[in-house]
PDB file of N, CA and C in Angstrom:
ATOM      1  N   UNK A   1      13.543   2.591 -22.305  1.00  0.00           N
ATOM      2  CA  UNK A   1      12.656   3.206 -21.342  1.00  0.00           C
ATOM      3  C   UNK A   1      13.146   2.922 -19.918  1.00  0.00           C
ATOM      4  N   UNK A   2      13.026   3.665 -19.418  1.00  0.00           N
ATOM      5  CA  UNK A   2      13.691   3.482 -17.709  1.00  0.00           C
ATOM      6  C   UNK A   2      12.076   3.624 -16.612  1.00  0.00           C
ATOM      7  N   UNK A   3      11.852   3.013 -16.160  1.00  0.00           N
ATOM      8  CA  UNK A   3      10.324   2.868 -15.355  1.00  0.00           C
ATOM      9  C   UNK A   3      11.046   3.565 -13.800  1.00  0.00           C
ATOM     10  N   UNK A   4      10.144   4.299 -13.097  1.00  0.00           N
ATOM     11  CA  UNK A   4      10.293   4.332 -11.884  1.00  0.00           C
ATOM     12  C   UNK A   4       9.353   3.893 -10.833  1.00  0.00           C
ATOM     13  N   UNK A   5       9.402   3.414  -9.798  1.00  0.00           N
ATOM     14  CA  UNK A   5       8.191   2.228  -9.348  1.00  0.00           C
ATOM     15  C   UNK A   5       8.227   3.275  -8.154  1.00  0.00           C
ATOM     16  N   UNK A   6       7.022   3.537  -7.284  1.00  0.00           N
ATOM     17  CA  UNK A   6       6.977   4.124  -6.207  1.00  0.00           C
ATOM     18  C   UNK A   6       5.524   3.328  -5.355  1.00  0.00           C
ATOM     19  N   UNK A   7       5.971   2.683  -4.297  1.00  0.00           N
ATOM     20  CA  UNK A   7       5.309   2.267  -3.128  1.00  0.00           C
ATOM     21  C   UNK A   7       5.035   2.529  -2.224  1.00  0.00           C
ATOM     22  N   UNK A   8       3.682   2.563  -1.593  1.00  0.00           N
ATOM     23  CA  UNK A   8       3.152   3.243  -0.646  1.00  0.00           C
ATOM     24  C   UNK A   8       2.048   2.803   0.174  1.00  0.00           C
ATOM     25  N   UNK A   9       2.805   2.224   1.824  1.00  0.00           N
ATOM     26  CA  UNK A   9       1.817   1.174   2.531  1.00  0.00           C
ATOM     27  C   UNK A   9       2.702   1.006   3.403  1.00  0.00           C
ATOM     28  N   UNK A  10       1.866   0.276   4.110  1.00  0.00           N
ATOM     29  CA  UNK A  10       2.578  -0.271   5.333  1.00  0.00           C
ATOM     30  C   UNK A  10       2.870  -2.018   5.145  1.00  0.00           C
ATOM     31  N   UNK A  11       3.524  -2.316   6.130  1.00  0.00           N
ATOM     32  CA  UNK A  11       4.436  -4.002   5.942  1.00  0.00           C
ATOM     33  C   UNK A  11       4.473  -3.919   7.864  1.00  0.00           C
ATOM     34  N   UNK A  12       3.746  -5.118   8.557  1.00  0.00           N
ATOM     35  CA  UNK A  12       3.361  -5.281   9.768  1.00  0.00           C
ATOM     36  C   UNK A  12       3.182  -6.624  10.421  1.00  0.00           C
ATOM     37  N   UNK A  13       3.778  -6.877  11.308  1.00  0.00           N
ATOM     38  CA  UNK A  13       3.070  -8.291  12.108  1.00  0.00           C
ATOM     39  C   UNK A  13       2.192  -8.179  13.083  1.00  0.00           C
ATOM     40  N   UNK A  14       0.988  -8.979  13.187  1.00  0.00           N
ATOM     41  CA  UNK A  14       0.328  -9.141  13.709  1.00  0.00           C
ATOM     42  C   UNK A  14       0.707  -8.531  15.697  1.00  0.00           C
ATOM     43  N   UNK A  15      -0.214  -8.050  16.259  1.00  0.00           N
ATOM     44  CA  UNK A  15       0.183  -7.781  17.776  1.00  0.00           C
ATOM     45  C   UNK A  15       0.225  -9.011  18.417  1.00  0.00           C
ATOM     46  N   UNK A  16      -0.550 -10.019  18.345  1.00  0.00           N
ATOM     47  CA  UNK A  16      -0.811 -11.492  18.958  1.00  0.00           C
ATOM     48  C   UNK A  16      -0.275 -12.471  18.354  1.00  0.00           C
ATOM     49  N   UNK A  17       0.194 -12.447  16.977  1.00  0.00           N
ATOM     50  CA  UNK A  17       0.625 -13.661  15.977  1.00  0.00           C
ATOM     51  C   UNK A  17       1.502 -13.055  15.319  1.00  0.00           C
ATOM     52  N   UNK A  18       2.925 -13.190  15.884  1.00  0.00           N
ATOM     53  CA  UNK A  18       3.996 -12.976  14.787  1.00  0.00           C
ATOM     54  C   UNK A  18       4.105 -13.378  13.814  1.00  0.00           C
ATOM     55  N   UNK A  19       3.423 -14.677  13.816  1.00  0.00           N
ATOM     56  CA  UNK A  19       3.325 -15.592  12.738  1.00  0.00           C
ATOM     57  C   UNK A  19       2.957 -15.001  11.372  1.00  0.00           C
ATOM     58  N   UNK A  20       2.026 -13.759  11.575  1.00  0.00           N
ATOM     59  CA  UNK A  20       0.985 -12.984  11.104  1.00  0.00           C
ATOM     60  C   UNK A  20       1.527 -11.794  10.253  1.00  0.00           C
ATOM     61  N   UNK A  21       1.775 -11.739   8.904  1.00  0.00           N
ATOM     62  CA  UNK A  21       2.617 -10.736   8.449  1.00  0.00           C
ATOM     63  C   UNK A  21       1.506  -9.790   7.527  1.00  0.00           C
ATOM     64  N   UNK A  22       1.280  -8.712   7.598  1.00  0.00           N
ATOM     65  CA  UNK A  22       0.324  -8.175   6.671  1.00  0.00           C
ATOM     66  C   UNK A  22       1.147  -7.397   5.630  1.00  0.00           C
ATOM     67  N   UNK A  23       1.201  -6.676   4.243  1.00  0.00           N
ATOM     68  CA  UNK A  23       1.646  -6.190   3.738  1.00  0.00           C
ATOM     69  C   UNK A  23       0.587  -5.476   2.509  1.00  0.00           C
ATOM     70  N   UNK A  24       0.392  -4.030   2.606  1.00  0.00           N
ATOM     71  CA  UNK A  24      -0.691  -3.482   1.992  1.00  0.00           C
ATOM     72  C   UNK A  24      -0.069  -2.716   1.461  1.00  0.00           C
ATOM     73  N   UNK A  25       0.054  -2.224   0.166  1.00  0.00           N
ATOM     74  CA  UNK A  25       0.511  -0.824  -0.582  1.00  0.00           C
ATOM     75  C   UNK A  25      -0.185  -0.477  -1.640  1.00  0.00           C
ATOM     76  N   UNK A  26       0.329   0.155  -2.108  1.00  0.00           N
ATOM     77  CA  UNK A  26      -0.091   0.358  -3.542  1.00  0.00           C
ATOM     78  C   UNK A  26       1.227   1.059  -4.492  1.00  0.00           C
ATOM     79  N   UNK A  27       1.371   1.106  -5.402  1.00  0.00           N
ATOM     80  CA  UNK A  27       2.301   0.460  -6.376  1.00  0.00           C
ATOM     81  C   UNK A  27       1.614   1.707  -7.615  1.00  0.00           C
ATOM     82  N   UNK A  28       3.118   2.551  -7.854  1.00  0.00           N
ATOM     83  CA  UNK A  28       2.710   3.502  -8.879  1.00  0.00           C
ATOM     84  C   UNK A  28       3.663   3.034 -10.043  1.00  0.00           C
ATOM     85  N   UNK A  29       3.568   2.575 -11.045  1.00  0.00           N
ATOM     86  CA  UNK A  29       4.710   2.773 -11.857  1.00  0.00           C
ATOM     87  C   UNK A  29       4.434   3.921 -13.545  1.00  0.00           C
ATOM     88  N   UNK A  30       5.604   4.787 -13.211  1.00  0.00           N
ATOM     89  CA  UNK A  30       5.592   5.756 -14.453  1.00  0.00           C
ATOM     90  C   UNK A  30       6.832   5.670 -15.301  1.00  0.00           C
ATOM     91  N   UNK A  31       7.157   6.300 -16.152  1.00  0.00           N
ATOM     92  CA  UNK A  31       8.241   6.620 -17.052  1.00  0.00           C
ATOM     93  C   UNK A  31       9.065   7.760 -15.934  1.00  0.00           C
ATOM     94  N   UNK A  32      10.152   7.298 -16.045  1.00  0.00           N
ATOM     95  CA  UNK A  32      11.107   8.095 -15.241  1.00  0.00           C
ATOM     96  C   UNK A  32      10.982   9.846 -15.904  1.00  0.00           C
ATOM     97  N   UNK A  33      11.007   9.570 -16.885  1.00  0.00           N
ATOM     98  CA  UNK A  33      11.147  11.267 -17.742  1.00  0.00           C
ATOM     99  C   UNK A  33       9.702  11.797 -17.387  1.00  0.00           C
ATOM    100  N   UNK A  34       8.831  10.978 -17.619  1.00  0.00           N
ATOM    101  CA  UNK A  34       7.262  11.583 -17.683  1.00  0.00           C
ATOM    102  C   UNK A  34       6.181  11.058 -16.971  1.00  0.00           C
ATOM    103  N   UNK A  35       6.581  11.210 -15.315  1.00  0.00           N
ATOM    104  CA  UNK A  35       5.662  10.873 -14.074  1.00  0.00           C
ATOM    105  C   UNK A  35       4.497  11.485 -14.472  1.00  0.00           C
ATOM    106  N   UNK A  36       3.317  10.719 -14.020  1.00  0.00           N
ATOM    107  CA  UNK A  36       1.722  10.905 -14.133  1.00  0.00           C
ATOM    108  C   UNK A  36       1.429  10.402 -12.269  1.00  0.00           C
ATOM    109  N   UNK A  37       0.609  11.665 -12.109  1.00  0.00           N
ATOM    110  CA  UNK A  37       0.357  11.399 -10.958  1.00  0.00           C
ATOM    111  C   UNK A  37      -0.867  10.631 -10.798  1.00  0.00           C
ATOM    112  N   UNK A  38      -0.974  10.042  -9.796  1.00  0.00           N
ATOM    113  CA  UNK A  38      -2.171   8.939  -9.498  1.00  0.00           C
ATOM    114  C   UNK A  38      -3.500   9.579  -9.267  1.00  0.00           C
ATOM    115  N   UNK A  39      -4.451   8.455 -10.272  1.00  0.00           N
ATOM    116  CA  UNK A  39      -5.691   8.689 -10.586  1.00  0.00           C
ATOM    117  C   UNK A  39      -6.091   9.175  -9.327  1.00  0.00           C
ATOM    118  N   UNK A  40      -6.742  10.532  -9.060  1.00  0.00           N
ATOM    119  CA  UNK A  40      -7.177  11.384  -7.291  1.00  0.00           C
ATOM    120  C   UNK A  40      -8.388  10.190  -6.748  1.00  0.00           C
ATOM    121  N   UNK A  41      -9.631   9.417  -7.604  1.00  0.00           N
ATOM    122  CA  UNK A  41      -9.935   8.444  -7.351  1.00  0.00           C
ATOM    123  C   UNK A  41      -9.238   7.070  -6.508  1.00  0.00           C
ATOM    124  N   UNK A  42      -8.634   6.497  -7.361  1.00  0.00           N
ATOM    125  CA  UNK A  42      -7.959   5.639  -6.955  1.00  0.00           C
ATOM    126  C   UNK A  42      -6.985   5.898  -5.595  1.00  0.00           C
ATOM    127  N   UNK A  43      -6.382   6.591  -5.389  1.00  0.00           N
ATOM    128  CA  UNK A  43      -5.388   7.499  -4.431  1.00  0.00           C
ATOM    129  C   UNK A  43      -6.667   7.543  -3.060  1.00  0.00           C
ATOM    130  N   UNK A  44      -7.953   7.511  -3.487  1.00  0.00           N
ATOM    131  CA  UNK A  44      -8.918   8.047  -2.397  1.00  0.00           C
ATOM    132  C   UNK A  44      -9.134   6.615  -1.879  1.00  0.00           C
ATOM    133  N   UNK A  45      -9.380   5.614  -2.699  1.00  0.00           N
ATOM    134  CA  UNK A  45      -9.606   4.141  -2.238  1.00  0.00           C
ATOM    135  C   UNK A  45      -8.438   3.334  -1.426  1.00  0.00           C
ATOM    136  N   UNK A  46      -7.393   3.815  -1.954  1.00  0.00           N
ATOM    137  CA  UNK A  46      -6.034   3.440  -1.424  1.00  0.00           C
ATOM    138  C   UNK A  46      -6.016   3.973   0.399  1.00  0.00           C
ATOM    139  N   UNK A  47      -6.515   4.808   0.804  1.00  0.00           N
ATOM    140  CA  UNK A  47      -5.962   5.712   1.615  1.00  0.00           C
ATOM    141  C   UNK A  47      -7.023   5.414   2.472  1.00  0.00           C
ATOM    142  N   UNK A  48      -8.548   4.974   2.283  1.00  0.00           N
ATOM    143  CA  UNK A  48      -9.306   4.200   2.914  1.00  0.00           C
ATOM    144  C   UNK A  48      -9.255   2.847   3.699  1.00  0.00           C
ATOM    145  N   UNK A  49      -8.684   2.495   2.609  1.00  0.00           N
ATOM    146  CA  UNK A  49      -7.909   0.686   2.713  1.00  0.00           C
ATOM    147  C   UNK A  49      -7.119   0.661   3.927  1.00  0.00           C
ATOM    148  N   UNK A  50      -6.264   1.661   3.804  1.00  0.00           N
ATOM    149  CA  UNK A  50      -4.796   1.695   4.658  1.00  0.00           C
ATOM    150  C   UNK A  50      -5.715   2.423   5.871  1.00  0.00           C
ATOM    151  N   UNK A  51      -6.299   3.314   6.223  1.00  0.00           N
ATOM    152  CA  UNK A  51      -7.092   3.754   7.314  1.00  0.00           C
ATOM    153  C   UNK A  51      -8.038   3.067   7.489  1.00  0.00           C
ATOM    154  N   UNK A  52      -8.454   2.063   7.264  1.00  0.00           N
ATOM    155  CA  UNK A  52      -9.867   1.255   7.845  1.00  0.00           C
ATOM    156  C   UNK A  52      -8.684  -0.384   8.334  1.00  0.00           C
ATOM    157  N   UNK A  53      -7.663  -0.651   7.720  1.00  0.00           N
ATOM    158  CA  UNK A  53      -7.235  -1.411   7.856  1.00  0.00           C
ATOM    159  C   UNK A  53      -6.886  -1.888   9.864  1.00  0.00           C
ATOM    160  N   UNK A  54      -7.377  -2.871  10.438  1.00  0.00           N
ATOM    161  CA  UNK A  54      -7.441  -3.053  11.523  1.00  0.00           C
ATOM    162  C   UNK A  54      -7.248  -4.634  12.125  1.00  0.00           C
ATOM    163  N   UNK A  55      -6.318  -5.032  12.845  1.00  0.00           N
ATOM    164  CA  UNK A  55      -6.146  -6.694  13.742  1.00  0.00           C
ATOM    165  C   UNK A  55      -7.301  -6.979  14.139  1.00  0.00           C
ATOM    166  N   UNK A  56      -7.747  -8.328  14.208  1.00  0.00           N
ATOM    167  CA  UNK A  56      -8.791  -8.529  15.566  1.00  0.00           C
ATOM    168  C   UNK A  56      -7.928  -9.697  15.722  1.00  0.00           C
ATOM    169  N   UNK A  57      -8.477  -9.593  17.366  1.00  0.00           N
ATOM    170  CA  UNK A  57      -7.555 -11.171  18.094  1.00  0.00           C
ATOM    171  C   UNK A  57      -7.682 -12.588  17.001  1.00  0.00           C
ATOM    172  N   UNK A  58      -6.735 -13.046  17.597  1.00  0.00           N
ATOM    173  CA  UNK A  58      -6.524 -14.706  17.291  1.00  0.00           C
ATOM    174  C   UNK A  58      -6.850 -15.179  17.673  1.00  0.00           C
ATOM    175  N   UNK A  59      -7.849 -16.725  17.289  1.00  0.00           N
ATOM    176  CA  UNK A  59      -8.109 -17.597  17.646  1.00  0.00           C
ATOM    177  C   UNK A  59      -7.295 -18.195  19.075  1.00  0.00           C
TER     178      UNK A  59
END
């Protein structure tokens, strides 16, 4: 079986704290021959996450 992995998100440091690494995706994995596209649910929660996602200052 050959898997194909497909990721989708952002990877970010903080504006005030470099220190500060965020990394959010989401993670499809299918059969290379026989891709299934992502649950339209799930795909809707994902896409919330990543658009509500927001810094607030540092301590």
């Amino acid at each position: 079986m050959v898997y194909e992995y497909v990721n989708r998100g952002f990877l970010c440091r903080h504006p005030q704290d470099k220190s500060i690494v965020l990394h959010g995706y989401i993670n499809e994995t299918n059969y290379r021959n026989n891709p299934r596209p992502l649950d339209p649910e799930t795909e809707k929660q994902a896409d919330k996450f990543f658009e509500d996602t927001a810094f607030t200052p540092t301590r």
